[in-house]
N, C-alpha and C. Protein backbone atom coordinates (compact mmCIF):
# COMPACT_ATOMS: atom_id res chain seq x y z
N UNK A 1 26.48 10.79 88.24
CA UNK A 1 26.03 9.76 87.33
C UNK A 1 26.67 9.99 85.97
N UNK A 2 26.76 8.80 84.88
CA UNK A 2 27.86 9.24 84.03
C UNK A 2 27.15 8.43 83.24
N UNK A 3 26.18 9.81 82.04
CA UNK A 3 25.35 9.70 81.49
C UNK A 3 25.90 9.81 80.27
N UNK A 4 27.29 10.08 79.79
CA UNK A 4 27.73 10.20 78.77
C UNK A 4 28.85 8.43 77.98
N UNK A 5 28.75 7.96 78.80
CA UNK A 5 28.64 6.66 78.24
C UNK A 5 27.97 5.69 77.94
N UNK A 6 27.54 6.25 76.87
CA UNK A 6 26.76 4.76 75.84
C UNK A 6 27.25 4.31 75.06
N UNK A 7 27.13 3.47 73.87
CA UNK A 7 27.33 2.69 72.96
C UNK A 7 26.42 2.45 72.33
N UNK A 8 25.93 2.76 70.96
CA UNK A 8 25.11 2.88 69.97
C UNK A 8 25.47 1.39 69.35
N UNK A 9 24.57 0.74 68.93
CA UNK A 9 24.40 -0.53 67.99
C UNK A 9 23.94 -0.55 66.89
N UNK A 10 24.67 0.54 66.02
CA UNK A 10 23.62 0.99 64.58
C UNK A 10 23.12 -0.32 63.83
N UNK A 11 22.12 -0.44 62.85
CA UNK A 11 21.39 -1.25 62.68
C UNK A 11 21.39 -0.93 61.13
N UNK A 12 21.39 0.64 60.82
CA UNK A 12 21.21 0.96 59.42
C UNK A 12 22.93 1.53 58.65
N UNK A 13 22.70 1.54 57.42
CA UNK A 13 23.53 2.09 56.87
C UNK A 13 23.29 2.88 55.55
N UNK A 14 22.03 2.96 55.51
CA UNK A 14 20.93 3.65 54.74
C UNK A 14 21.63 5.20 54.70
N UNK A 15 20.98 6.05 53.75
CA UNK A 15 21.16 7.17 53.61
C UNK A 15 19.93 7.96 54.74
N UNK A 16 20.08 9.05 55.17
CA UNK A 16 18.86 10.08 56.21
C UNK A 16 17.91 10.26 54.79
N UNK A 17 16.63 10.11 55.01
CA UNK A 17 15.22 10.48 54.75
C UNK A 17 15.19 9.20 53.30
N UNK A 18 15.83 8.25 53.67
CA UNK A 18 15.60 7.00 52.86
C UNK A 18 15.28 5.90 53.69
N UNK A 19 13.78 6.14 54.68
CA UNK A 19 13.52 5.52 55.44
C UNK A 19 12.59 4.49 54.78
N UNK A 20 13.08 3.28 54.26
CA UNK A 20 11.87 2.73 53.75
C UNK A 20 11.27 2.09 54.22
N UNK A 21 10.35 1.05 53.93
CA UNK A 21 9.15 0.69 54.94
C UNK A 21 9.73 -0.93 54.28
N UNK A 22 9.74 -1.96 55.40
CA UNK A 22 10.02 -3.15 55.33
C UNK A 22 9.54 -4.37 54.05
N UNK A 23 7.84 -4.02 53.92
CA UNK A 23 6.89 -4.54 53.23
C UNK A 23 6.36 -4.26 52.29
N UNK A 24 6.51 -2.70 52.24
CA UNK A 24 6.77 -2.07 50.74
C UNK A 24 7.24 -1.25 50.25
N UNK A 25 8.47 -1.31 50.77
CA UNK A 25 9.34 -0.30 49.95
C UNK A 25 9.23 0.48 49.36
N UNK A 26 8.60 1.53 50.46
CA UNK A 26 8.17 2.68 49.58
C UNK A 26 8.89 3.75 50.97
N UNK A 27 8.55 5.46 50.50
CA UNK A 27 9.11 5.96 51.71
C UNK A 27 7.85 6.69 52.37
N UNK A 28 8.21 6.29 53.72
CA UNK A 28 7.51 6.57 54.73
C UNK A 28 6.67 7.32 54.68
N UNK A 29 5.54 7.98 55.25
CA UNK A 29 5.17 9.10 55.57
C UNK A 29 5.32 8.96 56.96
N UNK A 30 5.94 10.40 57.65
CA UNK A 30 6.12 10.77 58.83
C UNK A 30 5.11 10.68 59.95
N UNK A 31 3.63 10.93 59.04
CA UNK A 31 2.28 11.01 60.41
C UNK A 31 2.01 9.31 60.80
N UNK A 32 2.41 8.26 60.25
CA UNK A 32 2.39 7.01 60.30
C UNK A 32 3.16 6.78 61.88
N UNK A 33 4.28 7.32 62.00
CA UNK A 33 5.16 6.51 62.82
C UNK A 33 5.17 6.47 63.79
N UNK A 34 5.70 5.23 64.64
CA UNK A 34 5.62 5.30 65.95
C UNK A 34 6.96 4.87 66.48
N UNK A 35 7.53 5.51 67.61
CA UNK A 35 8.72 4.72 68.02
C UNK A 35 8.44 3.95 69.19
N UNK A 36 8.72 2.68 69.44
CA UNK A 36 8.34 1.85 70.77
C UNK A 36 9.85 2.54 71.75
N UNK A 37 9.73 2.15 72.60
CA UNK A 37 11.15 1.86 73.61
C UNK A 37 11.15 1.41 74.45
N UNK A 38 12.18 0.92 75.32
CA UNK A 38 12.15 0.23 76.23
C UNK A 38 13.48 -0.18 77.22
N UNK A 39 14.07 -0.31 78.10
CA UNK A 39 15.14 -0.48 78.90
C UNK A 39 14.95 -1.46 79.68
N UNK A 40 16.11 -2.27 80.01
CA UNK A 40 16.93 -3.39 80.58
C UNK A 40 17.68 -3.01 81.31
N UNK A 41 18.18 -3.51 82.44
CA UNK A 41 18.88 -3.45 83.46
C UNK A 41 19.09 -4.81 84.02
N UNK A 42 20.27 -4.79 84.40
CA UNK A 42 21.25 -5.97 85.13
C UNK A 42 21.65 -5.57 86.50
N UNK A 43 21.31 -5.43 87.50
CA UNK A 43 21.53 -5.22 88.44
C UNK A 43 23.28 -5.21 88.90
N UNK A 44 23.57 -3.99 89.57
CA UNK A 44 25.00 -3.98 89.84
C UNK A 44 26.27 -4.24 88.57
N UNK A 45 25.41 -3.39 87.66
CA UNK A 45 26.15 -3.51 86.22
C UNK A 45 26.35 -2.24 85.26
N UNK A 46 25.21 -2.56 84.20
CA UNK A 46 24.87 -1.92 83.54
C UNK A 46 23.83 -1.98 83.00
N UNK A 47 22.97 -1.36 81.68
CA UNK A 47 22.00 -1.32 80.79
C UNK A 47 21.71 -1.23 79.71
N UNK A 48 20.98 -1.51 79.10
CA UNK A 48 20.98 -1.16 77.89
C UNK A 48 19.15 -1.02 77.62
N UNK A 49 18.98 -0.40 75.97
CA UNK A 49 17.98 -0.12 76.07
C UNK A 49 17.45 -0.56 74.07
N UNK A 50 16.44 -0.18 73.93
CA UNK A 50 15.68 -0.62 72.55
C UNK A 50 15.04 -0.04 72.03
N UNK A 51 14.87 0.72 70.73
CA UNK A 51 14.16 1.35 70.27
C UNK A 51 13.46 0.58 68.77
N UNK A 52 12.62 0.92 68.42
CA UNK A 52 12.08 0.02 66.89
C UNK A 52 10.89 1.25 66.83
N UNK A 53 11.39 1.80 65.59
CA UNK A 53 10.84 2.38 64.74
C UNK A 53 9.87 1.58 63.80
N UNK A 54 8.54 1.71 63.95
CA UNK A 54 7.24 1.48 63.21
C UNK A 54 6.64 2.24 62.68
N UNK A 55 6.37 1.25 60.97
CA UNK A 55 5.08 2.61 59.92
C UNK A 55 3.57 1.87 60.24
N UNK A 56 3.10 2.25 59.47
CA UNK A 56 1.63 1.87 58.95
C UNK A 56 1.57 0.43 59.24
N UNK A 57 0.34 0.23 59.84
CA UNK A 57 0.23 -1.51 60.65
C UNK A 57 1.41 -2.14 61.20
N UNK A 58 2.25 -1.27 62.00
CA UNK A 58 3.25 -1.75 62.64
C UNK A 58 4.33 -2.31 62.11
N UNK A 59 4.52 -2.36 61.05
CA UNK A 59 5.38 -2.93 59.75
C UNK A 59 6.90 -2.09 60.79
N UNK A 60 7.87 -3.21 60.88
CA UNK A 60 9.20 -2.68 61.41
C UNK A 60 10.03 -2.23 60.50
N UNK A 61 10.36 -0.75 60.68
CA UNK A 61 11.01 -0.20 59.95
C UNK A 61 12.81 -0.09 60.01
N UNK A 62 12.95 0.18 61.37
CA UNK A 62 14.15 0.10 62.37
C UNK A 62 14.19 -0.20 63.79
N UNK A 63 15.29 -0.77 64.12
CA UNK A 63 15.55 -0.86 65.17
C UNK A 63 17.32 -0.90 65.59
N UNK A 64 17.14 -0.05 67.34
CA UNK A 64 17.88 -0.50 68.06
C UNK A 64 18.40 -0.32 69.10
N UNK A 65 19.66 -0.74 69.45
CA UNK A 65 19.74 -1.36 70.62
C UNK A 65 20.76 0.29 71.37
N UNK A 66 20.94 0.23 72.27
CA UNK A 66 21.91 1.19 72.89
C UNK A 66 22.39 0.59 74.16
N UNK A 67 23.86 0.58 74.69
CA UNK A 67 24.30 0.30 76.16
C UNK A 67 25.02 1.10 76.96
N UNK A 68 24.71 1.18 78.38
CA UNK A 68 25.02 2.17 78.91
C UNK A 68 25.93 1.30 80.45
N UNK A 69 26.84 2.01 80.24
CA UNK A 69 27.80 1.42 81.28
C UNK A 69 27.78 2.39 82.63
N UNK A 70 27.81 1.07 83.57
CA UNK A 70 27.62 1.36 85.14
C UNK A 70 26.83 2.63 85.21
N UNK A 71 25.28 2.31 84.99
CA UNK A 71 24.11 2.65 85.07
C UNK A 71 23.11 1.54 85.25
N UNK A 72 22.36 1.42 85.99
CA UNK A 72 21.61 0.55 86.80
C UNK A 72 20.29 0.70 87.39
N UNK A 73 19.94 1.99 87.35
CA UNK A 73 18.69 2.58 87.97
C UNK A 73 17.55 2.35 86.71
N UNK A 74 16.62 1.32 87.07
CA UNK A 74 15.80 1.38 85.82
C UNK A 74 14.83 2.73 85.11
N UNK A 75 14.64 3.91 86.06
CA UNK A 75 13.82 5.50 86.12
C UNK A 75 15.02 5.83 85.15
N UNK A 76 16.33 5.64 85.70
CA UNK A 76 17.18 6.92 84.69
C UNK A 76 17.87 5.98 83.29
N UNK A 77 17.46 4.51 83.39
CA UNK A 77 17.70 3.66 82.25
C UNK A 77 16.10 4.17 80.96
N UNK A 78 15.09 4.28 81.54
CA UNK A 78 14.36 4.80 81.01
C UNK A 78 14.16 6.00 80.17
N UNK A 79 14.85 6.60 80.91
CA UNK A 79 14.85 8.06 80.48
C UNK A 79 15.90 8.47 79.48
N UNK A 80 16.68 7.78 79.76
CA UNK A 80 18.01 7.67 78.27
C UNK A 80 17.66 7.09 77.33
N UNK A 81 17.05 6.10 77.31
CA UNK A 81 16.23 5.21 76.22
C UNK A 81 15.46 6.15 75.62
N UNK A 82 14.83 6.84 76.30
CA UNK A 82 13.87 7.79 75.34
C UNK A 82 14.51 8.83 74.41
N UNK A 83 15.96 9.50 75.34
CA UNK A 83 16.68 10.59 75.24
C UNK A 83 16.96 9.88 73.72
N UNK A 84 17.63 8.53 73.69
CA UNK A 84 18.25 8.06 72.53
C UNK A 84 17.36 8.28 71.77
N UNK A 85 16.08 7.52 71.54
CA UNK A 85 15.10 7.15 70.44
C UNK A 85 14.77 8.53 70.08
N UNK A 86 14.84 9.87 70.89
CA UNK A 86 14.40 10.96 70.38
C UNK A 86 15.30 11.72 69.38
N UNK A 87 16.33 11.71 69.82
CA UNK A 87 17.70 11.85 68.57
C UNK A 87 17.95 11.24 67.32
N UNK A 88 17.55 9.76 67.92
CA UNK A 88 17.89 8.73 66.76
C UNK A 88 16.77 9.31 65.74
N UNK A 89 15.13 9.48 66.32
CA UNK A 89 14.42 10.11 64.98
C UNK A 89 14.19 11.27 64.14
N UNK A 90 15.29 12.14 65.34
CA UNK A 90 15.76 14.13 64.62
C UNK A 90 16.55 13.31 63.62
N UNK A 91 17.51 12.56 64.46
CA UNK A 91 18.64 12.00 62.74
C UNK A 91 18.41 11.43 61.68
N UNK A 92 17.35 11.31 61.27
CA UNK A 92 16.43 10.10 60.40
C UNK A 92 15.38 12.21 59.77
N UNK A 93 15.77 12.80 60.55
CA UNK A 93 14.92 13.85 59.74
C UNK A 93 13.48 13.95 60.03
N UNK A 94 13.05 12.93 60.83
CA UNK A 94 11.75 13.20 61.16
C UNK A 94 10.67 13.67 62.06
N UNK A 95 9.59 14.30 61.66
CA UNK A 95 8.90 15.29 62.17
C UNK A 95 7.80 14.47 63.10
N UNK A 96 7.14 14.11 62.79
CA UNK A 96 6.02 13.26 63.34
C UNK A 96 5.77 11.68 63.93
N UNK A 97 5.88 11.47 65.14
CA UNK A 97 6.44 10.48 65.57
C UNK A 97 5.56 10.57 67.05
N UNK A 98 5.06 8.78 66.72
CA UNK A 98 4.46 9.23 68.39
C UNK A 98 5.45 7.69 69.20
N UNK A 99 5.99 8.42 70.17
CA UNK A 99 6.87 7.38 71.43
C UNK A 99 5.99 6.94 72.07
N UNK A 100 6.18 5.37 72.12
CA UNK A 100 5.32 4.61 73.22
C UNK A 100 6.31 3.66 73.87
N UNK A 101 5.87 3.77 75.30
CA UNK A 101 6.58 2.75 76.12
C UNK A 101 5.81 2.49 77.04
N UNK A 102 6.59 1.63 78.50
CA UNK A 102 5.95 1.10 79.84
C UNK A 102 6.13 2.31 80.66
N UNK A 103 6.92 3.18 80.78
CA UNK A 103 7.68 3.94 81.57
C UNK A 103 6.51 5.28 82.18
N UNK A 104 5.58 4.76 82.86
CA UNK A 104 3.94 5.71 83.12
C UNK A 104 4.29 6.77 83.90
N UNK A 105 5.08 5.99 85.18
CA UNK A 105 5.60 7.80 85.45
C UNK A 105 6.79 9.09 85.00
N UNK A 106 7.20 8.34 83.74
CA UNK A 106 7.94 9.37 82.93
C UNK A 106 7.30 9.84 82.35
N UNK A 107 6.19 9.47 81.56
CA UNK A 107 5.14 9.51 80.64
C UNK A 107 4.67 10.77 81.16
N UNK A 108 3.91 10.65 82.27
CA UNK A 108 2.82 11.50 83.18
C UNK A 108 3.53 12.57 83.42
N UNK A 109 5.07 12.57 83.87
CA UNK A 109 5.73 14.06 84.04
C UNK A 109 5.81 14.52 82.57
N UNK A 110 6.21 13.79 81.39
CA UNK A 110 6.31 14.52 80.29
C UNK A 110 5.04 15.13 79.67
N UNK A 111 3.88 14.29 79.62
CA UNK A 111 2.67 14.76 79.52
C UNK A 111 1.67 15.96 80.33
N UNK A 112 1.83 15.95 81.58
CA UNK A 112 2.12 17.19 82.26
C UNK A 112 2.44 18.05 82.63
N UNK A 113 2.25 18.96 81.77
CA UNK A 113 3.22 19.97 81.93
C UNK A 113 3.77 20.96 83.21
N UNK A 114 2.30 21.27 83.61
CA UNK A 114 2.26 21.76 84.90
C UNK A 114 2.71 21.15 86.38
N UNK A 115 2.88 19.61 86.15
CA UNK A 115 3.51 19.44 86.86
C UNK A 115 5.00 18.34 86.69
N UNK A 116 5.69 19.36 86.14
CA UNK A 116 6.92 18.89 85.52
C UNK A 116 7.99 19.09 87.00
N UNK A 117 8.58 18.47 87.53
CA UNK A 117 9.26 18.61 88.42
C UNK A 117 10.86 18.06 88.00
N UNK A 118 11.73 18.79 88.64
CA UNK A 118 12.94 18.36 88.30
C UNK A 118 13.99 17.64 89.26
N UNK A 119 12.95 16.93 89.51
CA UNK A 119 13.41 15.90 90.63
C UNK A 119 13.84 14.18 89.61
N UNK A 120 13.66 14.54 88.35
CA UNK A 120 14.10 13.09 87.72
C UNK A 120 15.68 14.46 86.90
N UNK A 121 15.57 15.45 87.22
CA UNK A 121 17.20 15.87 86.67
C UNK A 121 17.11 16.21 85.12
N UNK A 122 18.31 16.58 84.72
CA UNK A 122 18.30 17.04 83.58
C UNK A 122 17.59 16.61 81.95
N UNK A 123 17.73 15.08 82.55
CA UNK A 123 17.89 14.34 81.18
C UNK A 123 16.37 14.48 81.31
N UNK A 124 15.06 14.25 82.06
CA UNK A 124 13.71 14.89 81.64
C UNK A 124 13.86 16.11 81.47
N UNK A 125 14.46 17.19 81.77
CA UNK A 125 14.35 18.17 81.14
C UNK A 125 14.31 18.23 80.08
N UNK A 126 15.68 17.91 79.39
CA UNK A 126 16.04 17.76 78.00
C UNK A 126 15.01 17.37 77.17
N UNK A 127 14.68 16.08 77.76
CA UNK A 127 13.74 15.60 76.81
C UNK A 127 11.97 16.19 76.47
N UNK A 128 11.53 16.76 77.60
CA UNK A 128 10.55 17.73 77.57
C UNK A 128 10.36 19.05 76.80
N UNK A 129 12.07 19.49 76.49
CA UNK A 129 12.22 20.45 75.82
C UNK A 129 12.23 20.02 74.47
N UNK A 130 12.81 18.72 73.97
CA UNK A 130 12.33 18.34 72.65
C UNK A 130 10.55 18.20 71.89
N UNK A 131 10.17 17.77 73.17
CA UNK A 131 8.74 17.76 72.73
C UNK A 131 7.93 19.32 72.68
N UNK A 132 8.37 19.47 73.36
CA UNK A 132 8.04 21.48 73.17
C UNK A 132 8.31 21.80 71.68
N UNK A 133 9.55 21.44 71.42
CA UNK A 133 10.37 22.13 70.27
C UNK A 133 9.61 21.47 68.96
N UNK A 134 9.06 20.28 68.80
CA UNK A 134 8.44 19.37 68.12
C UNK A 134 7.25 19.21 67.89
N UNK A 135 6.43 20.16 67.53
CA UNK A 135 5.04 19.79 67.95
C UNK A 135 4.64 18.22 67.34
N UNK A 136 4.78 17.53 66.28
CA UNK A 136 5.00 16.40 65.81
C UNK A 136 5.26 15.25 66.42
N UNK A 137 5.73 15.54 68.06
CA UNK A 137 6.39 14.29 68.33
C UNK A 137 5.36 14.50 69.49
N UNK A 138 4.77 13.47 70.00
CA UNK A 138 4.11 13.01 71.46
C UNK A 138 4.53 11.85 71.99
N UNK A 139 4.06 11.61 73.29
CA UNK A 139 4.30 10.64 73.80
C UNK A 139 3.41 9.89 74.59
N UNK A 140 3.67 8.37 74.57
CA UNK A 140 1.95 7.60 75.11
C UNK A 140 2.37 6.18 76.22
N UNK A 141 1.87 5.98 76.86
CA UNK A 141 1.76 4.76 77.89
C UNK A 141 1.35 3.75 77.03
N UNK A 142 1.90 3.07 76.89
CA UNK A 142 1.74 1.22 76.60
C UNK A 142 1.70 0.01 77.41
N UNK A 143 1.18 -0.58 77.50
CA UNK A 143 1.21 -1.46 78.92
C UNK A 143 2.32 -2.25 78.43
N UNK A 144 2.87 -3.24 79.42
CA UNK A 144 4.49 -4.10 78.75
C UNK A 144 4.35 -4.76 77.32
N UNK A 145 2.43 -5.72 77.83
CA UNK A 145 2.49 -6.49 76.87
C UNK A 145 2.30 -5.84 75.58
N UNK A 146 1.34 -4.76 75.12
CA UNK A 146 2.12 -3.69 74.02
C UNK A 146 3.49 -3.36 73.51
N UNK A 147 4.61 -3.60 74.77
CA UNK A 147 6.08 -2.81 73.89
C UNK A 147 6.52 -4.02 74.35
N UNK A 148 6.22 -5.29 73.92
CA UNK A 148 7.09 -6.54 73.66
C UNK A 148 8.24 -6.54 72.71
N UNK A 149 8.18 -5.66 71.83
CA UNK A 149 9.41 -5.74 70.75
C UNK A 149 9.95 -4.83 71.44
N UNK A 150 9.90 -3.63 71.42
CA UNK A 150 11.06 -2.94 71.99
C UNK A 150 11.42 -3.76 72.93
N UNK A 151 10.74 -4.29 74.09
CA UNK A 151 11.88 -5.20 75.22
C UNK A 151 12.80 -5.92 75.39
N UNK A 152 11.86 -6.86 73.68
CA UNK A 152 13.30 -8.05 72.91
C UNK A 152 14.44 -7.59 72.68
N UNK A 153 14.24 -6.36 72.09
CA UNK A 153 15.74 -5.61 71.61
C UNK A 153 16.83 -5.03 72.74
N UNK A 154 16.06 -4.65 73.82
CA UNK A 154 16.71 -4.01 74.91
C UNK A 154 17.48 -5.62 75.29
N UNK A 155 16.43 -6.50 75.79
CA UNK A 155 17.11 -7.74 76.27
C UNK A 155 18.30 -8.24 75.38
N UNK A 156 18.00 -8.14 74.24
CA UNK A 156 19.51 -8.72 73.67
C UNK A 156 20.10 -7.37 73.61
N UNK A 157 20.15 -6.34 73.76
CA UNK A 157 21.29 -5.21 73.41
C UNK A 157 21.96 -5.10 74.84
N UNK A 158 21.42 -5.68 75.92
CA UNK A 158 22.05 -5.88 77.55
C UNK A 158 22.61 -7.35 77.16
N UNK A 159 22.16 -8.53 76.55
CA UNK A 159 22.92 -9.99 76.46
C UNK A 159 24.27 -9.49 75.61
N UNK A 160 24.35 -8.57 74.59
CA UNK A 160 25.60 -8.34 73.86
C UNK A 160 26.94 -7.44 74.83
N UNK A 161 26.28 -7.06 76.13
CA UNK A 161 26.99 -6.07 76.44
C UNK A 161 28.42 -7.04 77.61
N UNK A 162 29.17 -6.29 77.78
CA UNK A 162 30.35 -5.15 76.74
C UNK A 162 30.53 -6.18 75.30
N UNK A 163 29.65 -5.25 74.46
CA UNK A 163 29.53 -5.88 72.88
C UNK A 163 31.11 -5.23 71.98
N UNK A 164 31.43 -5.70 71.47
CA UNK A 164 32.61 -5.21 70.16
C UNK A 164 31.91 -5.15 69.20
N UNK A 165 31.04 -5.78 68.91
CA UNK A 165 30.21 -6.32 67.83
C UNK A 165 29.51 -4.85 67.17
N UNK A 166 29.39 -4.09 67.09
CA UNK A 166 29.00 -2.86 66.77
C UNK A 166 28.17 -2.88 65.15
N UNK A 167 27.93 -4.00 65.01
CA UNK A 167 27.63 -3.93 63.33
C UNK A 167 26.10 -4.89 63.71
N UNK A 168 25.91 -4.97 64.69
CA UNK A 168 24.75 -6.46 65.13
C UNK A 168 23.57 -5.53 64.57
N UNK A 169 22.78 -6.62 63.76
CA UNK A 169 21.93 -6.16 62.88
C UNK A 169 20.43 -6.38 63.67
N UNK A 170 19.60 -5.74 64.27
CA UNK A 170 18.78 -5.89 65.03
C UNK A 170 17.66 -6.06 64.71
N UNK A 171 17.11 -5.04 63.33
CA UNK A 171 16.16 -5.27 62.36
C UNK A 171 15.93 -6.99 61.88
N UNK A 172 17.17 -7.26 61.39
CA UNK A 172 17.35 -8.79 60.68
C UNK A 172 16.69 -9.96 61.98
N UNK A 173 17.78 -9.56 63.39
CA UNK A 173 17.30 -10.16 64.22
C UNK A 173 15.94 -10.50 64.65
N UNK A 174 15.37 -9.02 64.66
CA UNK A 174 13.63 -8.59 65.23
C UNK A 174 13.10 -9.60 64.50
N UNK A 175 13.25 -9.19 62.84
CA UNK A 175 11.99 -9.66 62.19
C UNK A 175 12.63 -11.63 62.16
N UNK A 176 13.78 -11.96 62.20
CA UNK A 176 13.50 -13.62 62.39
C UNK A 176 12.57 -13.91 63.36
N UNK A 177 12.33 -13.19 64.21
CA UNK A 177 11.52 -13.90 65.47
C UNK A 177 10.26 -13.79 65.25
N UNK A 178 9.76 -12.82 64.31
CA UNK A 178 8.49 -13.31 63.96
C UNK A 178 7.61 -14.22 63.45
């Protein structure tokens, strides 16, 4: 499987730990945040996936999109989505962050420790070992209709794909649709 091709859709061009908050421009506090996520798949293609970073009353802070070529399995489209959103918020500098998505039986192996099996492969590893390493960061089950925004973003970050467009502003996008 060829987990090393993605394509990032940066969204910001902000400076790291100048995370400001949409509605009042102020900077964040870290125990506020939540990251949604979420993955798309096209059958006999590829994927892509969505992340949106939320403060205090859900106020959208960031978002975005990631695509992953000839990958198709929605379990291991999932699991990269997370892999991303968990990096994307070490790179942003931040400590405290709770991940929510649909993805219940990724959830349940990451939340379980004891019964962590490595039958979903490295990339849950990886990512289990971040939450170890993090005490700050957890992770939670959302039912779909909960991670409706992250889905929007995944859905258009799979409609852009094979994107050139690398500058597509997703934040701007998100919040028109509100």
């Amino acid at each position: 499987m060829q987990t090393t091709q993605w394509v990032g859709l940066p969204v910001d061009r902000q400076p790291r730990r100048s995370c400001q908050g949409v509605q009042h421009g102020t900077q964040v506090d870290d125990s506020q945040l939540v990251c949604m996520w979420d993955g798309a798949t096209r059958r006999g293609s590829h994927s892509a996936g969505g992340m949106v970073l939320c403060g205090q009353g859900r106020s959208v802070l960031r978002a975005k999109g990631v695509q992953f070529a000839r990958i198709d399995e929605p379990m291991v489209v999932e699991l990269l989505v997370l892999r991303e959103a968990i990096t994307w918020c070490l790179e942003w500098g931040l400590s405290e962050v709770r991940f929510e998505g649909d993805a219940k039986v990724i959830i349940d192996k990451i939340n379980q420790a004891d019964s962590r099996d490595n039958h979903l492969g490295a990339v849950l590893e990886e990512i289990c070992q971040h939450f170890d390493a993090h005490p700050g960061f957890s992770v939670r089950f959302v039912g779909r209709d909960n991670n409706r925004v992250a889905h929007s973003v995944a859905r258009k970050a799979l409609s852009l794909y094979p994107s050139g467009n690398r500058l597509f502003d997703f934040r701007a996008w998100l919040l028109s649709r509100m």
